[in-house]
C-alpha atoms as a PDB file:
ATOM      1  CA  UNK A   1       0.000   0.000   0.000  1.00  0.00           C
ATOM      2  CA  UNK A   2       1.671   3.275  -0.854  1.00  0.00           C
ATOM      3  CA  UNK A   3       0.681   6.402   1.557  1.00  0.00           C
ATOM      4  CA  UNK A   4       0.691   9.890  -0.295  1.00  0.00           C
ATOM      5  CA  UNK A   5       3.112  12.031   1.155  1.00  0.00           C
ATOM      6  CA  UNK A   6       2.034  15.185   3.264  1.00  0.00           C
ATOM      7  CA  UNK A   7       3.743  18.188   5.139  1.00  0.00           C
ATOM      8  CA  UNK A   8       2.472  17.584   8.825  1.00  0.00           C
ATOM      9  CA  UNK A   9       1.963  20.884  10.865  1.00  0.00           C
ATOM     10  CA  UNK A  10       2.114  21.012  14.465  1.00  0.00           C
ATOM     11  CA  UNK A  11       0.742  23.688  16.085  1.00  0.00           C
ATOM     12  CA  UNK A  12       0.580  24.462  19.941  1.00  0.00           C
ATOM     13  CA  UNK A  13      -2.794  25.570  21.602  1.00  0.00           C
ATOM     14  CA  UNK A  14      -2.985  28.210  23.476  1.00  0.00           C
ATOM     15  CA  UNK A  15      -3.229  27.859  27.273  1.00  0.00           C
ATOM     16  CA  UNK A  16      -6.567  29.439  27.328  1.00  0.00           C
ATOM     17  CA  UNK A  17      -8.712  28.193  24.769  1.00  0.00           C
ATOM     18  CA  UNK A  18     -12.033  30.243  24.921  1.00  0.00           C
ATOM     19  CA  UNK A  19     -14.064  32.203  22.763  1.00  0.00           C
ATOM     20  CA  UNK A  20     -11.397  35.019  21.796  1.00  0.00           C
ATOM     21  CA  UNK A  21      -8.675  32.829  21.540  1.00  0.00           C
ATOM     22  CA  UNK A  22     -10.474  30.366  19.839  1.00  0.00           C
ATOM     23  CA  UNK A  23     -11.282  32.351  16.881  1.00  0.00           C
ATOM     24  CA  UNK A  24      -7.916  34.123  16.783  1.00  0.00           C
ATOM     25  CA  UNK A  25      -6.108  30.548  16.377  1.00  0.00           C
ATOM     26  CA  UNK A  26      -8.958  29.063  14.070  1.00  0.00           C
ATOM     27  CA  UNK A  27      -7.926  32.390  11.411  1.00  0.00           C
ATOM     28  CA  UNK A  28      -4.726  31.693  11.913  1.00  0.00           C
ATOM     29  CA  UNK A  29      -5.107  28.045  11.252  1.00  0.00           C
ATOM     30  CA  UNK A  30      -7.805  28.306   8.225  1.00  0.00           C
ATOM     31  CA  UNK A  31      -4.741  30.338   6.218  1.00  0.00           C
ATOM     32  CA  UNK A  32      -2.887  27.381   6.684  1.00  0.00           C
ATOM     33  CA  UNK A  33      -5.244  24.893   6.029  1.00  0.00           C
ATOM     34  CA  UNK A  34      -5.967  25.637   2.438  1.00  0.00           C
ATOM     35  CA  UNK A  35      -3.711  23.051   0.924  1.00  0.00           C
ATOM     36  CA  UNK A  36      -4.374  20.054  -0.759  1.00  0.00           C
ATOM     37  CA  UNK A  37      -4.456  17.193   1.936  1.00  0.00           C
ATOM     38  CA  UNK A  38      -3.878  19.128   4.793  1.00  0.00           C
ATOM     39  CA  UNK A  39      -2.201  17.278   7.697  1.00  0.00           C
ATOM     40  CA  UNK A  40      -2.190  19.222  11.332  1.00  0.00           C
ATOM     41  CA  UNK A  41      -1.452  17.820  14.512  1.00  0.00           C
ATOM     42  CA  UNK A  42      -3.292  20.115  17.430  1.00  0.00           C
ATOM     43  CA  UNK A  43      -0.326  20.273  20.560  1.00  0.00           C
ATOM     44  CA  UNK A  44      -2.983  20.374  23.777  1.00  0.00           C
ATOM     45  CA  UNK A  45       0.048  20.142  26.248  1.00  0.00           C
ATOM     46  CA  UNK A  46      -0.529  23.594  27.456  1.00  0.00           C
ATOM     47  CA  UNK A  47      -4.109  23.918  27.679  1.00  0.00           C
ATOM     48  CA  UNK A  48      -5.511  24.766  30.677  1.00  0.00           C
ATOM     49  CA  UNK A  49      -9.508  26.144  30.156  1.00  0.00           C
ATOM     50  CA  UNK A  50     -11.688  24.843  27.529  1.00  0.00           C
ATOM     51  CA  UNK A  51     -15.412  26.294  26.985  1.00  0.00           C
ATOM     52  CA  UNK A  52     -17.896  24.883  24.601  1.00  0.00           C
ATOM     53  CA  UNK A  53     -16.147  27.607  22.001  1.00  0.00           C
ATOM     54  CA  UNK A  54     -13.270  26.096  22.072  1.00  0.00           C
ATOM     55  CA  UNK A  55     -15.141  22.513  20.802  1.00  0.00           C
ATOM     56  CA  UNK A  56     -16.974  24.189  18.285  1.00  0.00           C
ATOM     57  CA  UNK A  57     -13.286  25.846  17.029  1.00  0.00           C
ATOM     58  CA  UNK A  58     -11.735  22.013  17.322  1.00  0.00           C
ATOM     59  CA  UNK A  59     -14.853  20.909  15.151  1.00  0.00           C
ATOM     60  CA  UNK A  60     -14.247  23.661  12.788  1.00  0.00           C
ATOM     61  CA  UNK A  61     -10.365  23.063  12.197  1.00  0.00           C
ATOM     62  CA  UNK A  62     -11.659  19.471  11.500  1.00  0.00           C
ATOM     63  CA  UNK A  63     -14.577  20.099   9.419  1.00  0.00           C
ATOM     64  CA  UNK A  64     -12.310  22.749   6.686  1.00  0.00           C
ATOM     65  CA  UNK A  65      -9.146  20.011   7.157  1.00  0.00           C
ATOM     66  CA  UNK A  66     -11.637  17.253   5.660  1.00  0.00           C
ATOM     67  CA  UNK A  67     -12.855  19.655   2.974  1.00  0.00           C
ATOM     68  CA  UNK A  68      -9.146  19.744   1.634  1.00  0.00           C
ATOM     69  CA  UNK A  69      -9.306  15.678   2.054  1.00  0.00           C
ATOM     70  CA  UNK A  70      -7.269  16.211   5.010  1.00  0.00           C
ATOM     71  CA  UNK A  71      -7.084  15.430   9.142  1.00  0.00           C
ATOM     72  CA  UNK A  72      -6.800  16.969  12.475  1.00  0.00           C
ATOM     73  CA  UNK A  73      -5.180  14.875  15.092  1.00  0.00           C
ATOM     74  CA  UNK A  74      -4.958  15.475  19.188  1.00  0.00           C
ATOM     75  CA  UNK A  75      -1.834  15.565  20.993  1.00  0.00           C
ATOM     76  CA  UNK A  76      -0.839  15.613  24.482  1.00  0.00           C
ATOM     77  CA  UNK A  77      -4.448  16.228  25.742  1.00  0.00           C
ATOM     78  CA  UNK A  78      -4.128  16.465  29.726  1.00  0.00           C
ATOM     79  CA  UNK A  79      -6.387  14.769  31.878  1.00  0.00           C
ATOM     80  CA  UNK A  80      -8.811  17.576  32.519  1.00  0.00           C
ATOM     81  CA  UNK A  81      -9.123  18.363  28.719  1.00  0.00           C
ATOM     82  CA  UNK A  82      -9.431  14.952  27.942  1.00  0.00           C
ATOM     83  CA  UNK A  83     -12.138  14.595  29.891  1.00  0.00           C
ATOM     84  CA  UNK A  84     -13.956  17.733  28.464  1.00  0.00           C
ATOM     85  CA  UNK A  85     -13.380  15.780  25.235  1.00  0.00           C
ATOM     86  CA  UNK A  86     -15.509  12.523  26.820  1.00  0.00           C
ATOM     87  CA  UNK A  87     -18.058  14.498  27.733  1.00  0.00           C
ATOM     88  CA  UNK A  88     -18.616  16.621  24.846  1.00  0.00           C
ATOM     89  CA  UNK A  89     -17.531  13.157  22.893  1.00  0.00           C
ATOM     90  CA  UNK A  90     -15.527  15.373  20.387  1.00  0.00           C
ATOM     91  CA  UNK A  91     -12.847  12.388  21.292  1.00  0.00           C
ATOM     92  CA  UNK A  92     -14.670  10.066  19.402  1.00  0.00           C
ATOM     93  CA  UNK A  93     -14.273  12.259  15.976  1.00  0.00           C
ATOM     94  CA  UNK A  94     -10.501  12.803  16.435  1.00  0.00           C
ATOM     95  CA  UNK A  95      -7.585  10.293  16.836  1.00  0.00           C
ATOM     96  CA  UNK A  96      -5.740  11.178  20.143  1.00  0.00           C
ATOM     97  CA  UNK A  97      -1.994  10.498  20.693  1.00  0.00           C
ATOM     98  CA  UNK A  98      -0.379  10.671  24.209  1.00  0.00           C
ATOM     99  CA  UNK A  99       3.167  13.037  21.814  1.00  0.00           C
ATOM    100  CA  UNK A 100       3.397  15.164  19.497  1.00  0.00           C
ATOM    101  CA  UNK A 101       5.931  13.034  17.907  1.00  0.00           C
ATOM    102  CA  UNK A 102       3.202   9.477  17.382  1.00  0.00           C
ATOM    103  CA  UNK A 103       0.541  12.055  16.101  1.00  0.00           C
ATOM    104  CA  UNK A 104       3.241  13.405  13.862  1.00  0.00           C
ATOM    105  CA  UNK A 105       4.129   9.712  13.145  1.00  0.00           C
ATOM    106  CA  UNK A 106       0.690   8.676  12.609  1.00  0.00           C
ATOM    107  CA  UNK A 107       0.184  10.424   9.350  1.00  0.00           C
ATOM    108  CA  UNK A 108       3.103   7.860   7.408  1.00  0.00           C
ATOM    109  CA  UNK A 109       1.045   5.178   8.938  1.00  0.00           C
ATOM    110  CA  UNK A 110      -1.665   2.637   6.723  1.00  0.00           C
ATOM    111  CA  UNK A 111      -5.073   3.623   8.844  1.00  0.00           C
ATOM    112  CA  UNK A 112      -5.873  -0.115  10.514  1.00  0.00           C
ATOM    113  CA  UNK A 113      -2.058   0.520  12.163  1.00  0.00           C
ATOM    114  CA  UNK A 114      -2.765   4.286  13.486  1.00  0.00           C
ATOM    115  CA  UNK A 115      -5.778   2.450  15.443  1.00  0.00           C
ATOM    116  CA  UNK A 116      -3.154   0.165  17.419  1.00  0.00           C
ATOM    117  CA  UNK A 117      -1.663   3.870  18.614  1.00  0.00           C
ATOM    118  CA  UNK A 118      -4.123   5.970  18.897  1.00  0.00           C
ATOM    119  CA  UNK A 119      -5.555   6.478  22.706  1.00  0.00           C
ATOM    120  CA  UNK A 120      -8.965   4.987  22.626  1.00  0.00           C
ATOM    121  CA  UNK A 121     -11.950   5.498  24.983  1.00  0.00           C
ATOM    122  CA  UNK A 122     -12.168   3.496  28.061  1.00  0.00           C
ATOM    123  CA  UNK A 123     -15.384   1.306  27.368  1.00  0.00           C
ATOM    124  CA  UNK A 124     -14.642  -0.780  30.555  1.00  0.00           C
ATOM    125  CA  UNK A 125     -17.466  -0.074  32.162  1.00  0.00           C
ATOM    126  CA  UNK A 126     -20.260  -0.515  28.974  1.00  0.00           C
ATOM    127  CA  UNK A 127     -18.520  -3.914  28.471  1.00  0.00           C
ATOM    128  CA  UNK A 128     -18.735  -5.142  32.301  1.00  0.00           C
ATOM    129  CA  UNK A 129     -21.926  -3.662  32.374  1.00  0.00           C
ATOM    130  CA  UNK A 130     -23.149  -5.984  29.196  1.00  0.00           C
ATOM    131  CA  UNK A 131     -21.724  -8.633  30.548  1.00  0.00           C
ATOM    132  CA  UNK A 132     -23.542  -8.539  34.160  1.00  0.00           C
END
């Protein structure tokens, strides 16, 4: 299977990611974006606050990477913005890697391989559940 090649960006979020901040990144990201096969990565080591803006702006960088037959991936989500993600279940749409450098990595990867690295959702408790 041959992968097409891509330029990956990475690009750091900021630490506050609300409703100002949000839509200053997202313009600054849409420039960027407008490429054929756009690959980003999304650094989350430094975010702190996330409001329901700041989903919609995640959803948005998705939505115009996929109209350029492109992807946004997740890295470095902490624990509290991870579990804004499971709530929301935005984590569901985007494949979440615990470095920069696997998300980075994950792009020169055939798909059914990026699913052995990518940081799934625990579904522990709907399987024990099931199985009671």
């Amino acid at each position: 299977m041959r992968i097409r090649p891509c330029t990956v960006t990475v690009t750091q979020l900021p630490e506050k990611l609300k409703t100002k901040e949000g839509r200053l990144f997202f313009a600054d990201l849409q420039r960027r974006i407008k490429v054929e096969r756009p690959c980003i990565v999304l650094d989350c080591a430094k975010v702190r606050e996330m409001d329901k803006h700041a989903i919609h702006m995640l959803l948005c960088c998705l939505e115009e990477a996929m109209k350029h037959n492109g992807d946004v991936k997740l890295a470095a989500v902490t624990p509290s913005i991870g579990e804004i993600l499971e709530l929301t279940r935005v984590d569901r749409l985007f494949e979440i890697y615990e470095t920069q450098t696997e998300a980075v990595n994950s792009f020169f990867r055939p798909r059914f391989e990026r699913a052995l690295y990518a940081r799934q959702p625990d579904n522990s408790d709907q399987i024990s559940e099931s199985a009671a």
